[in-house]
C-alpha atoms as a PDB file:
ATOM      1  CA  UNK A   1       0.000   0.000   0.000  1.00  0.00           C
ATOM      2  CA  UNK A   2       1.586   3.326  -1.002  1.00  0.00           C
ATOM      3  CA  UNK A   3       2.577   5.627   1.981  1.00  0.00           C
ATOM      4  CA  UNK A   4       0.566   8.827   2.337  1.00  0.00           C
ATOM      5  CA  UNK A   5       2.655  12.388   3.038  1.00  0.00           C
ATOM      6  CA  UNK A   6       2.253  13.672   6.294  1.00  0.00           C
ATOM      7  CA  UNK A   7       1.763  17.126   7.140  1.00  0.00           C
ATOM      8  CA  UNK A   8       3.961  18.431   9.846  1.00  0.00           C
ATOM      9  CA  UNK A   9       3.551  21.749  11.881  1.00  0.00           C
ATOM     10  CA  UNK A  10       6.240  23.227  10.135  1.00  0.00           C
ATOM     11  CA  UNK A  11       3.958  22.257   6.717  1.00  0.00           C
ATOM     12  CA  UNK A  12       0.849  24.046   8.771  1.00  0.00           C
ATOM     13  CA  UNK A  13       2.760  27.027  10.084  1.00  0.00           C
ATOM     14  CA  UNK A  14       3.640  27.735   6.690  1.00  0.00           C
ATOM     15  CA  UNK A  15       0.293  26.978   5.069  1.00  0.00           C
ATOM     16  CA  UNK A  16      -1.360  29.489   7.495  1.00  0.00           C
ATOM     17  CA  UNK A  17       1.294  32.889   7.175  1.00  0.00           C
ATOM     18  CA  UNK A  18      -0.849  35.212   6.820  1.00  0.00           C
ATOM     19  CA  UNK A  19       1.549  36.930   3.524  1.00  0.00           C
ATOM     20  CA  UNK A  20       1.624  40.402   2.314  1.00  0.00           C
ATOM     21  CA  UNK A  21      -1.403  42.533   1.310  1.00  0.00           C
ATOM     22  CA  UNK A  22      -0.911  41.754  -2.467  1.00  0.00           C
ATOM     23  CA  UNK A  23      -0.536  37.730  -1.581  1.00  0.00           C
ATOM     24  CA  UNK A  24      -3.693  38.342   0.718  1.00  0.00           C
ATOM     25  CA  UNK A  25      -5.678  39.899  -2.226  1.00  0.00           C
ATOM     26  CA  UNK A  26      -4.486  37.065  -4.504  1.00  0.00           C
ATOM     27  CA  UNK A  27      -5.361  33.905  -1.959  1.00  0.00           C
ATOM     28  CA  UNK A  28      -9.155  35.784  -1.847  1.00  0.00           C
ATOM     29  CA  UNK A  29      -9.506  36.262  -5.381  1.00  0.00           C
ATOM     30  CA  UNK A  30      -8.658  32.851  -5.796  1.00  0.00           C
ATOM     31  CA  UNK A  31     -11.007  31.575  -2.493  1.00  0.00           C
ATOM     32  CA  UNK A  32     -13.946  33.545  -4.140  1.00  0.00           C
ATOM     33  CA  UNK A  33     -13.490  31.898  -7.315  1.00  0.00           C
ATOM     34  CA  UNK A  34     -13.469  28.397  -6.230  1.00  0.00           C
ATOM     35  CA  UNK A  35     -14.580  27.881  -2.660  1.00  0.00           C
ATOM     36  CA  UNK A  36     -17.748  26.511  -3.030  1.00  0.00           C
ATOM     37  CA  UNK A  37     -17.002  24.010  -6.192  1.00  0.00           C
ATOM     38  CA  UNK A  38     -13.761  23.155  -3.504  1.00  0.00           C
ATOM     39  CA  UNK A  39     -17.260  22.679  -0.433  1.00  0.00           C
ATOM     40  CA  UNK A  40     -19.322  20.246  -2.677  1.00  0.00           C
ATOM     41  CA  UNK A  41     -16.585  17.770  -3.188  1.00  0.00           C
ATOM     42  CA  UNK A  42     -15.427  18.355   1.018  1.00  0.00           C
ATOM     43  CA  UNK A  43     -18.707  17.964   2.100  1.00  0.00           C
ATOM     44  CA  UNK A  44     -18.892  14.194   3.179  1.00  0.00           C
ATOM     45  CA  UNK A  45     -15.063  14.416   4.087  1.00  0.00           C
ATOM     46  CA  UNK A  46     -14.493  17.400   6.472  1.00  0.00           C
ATOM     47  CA  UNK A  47     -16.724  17.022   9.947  1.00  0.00           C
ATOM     48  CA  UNK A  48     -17.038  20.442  10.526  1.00  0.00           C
ATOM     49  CA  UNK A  49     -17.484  22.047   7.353  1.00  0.00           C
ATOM     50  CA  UNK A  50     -19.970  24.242   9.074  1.00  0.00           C
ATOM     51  CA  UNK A  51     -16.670  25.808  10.529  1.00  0.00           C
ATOM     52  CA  UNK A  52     -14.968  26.038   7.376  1.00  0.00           C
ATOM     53  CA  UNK A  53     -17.631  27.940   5.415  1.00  0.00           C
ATOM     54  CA  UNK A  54     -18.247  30.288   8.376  1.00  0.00           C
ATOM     55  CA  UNK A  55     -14.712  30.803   8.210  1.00  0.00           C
ATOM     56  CA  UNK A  56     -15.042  31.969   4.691  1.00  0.00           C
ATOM     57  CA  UNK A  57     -17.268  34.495   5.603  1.00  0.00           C
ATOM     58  CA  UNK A  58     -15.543  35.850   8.465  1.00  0.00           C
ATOM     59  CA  UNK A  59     -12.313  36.404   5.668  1.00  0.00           C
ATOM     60  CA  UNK A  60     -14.221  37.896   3.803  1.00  0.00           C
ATOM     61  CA  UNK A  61     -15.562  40.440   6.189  1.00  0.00           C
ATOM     62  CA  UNK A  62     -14.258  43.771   6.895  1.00  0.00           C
ATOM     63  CA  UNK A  63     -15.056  44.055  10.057  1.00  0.00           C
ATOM     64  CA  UNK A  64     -12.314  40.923  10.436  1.00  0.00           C
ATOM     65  CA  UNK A  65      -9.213  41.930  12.541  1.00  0.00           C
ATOM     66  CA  UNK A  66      -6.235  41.594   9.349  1.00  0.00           C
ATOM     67  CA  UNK A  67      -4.373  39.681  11.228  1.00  0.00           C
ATOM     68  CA  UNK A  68      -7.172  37.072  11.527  1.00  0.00           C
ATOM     69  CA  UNK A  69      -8.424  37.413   7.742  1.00  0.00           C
ATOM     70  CA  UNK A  70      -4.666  36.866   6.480  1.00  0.00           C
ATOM     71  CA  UNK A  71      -5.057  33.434   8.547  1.00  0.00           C
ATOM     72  CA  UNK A  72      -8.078  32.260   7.209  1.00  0.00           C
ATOM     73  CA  UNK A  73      -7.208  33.442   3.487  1.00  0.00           C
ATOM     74  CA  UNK A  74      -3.979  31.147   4.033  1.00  0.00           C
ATOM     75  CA  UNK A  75      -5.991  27.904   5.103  1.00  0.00           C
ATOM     76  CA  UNK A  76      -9.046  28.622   2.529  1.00  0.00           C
ATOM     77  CA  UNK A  77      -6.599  29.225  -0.430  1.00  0.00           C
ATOM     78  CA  UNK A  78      -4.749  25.844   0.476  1.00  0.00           C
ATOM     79  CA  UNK A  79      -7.900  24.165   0.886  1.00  0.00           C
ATOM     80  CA  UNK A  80      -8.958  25.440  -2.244  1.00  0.00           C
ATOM     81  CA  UNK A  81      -6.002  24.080  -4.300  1.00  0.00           C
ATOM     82  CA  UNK A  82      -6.631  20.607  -6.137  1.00  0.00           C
ATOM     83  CA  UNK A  83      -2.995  20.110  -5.545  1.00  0.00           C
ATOM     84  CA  UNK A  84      -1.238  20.144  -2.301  1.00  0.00           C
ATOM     85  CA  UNK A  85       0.772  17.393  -0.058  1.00  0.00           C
ATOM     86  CA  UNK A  86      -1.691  15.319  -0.505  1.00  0.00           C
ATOM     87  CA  UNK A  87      -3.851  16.072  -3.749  1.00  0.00           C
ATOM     88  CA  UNK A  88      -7.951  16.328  -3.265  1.00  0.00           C
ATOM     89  CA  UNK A  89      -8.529  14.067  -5.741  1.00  0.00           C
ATOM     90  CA  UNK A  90      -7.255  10.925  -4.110  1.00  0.00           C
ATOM     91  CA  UNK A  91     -10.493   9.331  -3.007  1.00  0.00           C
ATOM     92  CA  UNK A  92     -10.121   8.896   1.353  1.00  0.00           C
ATOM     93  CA  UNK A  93      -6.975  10.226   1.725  1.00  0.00           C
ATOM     94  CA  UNK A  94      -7.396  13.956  -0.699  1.00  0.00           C
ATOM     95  CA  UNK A  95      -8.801  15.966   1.456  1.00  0.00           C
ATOM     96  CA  UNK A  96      -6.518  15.092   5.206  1.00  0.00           C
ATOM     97  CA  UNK A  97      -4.180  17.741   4.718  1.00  0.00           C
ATOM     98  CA  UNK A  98      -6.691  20.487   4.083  1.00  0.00           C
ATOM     99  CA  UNK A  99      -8.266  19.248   7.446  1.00  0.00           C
ATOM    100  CA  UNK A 100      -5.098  19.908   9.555  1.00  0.00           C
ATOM    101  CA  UNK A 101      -4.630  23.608   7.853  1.00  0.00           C
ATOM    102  CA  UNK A 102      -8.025  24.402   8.269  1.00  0.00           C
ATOM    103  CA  UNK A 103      -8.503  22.704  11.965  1.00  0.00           C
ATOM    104  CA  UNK A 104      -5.263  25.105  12.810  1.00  0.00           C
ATOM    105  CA  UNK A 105      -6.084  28.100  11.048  1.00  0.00           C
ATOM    106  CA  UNK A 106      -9.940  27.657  12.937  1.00  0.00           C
ATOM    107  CA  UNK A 107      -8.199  26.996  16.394  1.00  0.00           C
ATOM    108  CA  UNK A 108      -5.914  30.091  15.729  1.00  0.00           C
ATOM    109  CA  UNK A 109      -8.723  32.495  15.131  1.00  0.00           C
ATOM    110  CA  UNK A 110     -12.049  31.027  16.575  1.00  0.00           C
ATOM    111  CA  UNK A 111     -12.892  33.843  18.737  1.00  0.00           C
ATOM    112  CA  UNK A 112     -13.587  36.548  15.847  1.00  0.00           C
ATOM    113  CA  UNK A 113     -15.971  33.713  14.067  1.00  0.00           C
ATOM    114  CA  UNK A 114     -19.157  35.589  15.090  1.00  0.00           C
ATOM    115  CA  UNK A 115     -22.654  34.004  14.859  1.00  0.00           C
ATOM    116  CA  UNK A 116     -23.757  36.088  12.303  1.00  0.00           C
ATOM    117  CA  UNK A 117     -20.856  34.188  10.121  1.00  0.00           C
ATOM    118  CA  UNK A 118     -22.355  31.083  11.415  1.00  0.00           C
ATOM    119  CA  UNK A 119     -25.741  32.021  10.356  1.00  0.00           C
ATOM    120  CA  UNK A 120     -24.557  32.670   6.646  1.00  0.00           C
ATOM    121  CA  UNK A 121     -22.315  29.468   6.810  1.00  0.00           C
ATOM    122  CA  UNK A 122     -25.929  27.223   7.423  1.00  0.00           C
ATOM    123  CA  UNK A 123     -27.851  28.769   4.891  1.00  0.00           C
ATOM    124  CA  UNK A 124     -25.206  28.536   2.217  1.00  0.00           C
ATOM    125  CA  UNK A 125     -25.095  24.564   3.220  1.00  0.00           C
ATOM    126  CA  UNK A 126     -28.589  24.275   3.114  1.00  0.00           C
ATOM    127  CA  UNK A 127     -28.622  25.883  -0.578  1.00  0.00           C
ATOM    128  CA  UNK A 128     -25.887  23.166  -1.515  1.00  0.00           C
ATOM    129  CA  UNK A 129     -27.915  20.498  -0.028  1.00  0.00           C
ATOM    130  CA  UNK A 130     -30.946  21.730  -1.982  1.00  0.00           C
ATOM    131  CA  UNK A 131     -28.735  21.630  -4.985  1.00  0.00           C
ATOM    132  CA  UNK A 132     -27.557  18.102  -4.674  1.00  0.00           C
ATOM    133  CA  UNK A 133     -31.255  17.237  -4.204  1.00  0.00           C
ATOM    134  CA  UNK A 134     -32.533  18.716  -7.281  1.00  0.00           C
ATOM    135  CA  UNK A 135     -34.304  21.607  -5.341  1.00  0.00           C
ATOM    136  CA  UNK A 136     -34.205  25.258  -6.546  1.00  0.00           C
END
């Protein structure tokens, strides 16, 4: 059986720096483009999604201490790259390594994920889940 990469804390701690203002506007052009494609395929892999997609919208808020949003644009642009240490598309095993950035990055900054993030984070996974269904 072929050995899967594991992701160190060194791997993490460099997954989540934060970056300069121009690498910060990149990694949230990039999360807006693809973050909820990058959701539909996580959803039956990553326990607390919920988390992760509140996350999103606490990046993406301006009301977001910097420090915090550089953090979470980090861990949501890794998560939403098809090809890191270990890449998504390996069926069990894709989507590990995007659970130990995002885990960290949501441990690092839980405290400025407000409810009203939360509240946006559940309707925007109960829209996906109509989706899959067939619903509107």
């Amino acid at each position: 059986m072929p050995k899967t990469p594991q992701l160190t804390k060194l791997d993490i701690a460099k997954a989540l720096r934060p970056g300069s203002r121009e690498e910060q506007k990149r990694r949230e052009e990039r999360v807006r483009s693809s973050f909820f494609d990058t959701v539909r395929r996580a959803l039956r892999h990553i326990p607390f999604i919920e988390d992760v997609v509140a996350s999103y919208y606490c990046a993406l808020d301006p009301e977001t201490p910097l420090a915090t949003r550089g953090i979470l644009l980090a861990a949501l642009a890794y998560f939403v790259l098809p090809m890191d240490i270990i890449p998504d598309f390996l069926l069990g095993f894709g989507f590990t390594d995007d659970i130990a950035v995002l885990w960290a990055a949501f441990n690092a900054v839980r405290d400025n994920i407000r409810p009203e993030h939360y509240a946006r984070a559940r309707a925007a996974l109960g829209d996906l889940q109509n989706e899959d269904r067939g619903g509107a």
